[in-house]
Protein backbone atom coordinates (compact mmCIF):
# COMPACT_ATOMS: atom_id res chain seq x y z
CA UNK A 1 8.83 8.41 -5.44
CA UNK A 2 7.42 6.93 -8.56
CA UNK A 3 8.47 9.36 -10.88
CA UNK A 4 10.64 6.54 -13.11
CA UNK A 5 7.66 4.76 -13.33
CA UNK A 6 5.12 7.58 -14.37
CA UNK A 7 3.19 6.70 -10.60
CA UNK A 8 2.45 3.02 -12.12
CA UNK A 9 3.90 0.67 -8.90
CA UNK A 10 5.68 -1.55 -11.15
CA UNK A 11 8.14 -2.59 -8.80
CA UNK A 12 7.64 -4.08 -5.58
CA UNK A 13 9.99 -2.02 -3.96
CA UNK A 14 7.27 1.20 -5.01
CA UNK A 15 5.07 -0.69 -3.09
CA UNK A 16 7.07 -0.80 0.00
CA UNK A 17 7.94 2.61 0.02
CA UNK A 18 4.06 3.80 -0.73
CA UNK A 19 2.87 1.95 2.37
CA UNK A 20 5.28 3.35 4.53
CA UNK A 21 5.07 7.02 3.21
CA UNK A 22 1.74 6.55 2.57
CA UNK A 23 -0.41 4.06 5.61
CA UNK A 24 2.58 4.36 8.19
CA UNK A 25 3.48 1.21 7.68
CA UNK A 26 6.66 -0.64 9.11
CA UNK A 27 8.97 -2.23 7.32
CA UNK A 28 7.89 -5.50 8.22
CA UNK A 29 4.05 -4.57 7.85
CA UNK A 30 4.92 -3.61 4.16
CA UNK A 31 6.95 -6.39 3.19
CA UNK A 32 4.12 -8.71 4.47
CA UNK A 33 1.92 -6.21 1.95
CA UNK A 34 4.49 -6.94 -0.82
CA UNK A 35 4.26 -10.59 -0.48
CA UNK A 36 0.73 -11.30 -0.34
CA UNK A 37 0.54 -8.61 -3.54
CA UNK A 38 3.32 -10.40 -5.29
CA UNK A 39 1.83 -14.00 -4.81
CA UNK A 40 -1.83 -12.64 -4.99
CA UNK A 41 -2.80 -13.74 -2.32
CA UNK A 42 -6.22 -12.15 -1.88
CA UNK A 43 -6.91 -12.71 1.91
CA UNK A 44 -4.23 -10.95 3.35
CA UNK A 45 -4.72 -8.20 0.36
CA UNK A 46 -8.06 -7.78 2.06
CA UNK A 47 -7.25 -7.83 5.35
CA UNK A 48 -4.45 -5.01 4.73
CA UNK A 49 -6.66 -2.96 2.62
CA UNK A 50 -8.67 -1.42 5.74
CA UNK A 51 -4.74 -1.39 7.84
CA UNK A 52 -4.01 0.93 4.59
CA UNK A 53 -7.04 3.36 4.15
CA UNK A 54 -6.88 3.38 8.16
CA UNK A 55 -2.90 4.30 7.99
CA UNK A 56 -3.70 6.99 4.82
CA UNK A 57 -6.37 8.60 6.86
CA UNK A 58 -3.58 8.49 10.33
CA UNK A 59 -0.83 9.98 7.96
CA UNK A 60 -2.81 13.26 7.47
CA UNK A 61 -3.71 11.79 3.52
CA UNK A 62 -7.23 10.88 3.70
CA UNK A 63 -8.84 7.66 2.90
CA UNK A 64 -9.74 8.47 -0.65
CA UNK A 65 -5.71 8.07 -1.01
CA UNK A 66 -6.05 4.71 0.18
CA UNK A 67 -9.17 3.84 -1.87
CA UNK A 68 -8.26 5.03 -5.42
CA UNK A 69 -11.05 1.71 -7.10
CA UNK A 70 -13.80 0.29 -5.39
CA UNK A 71 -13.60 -3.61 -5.50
């Protein structure tokens, strides 16, 4: 998935197709994750982090997926 990268998400696309794989996301749930990441917008970063760990953890990949740094 991010092998032409070298796993950096320096696309946006990467990071629509990490929160689906990854968190279970929709399509719509991870373009709203795009935007708020691509305009840093920090609210709605926060408020998706937990949707993400939570979705990791659903998805059989654990939290510690979703929650490589602490902030």
């Amino acid at each position: 998935m991010l092998s032409d990268t070298y796993g950096l998400m320096i696309y946006q696309e990467s990071m629509l197709r990490v929160a689906q794989r990854f968190a279970g996301y929709t399509l719509v749930e991870a373009e709203t994750l795009r935007k708020a990441a691509g305009k840093k917008v920090r609210e709605i970063m926060a408020q998706e982090r937990e949707k993400f760990v939570d979705g990791c953890e659903r998805t059989g990949y654990g939290r510690a997926i979703g929650t490589p740094f602490s902030t």
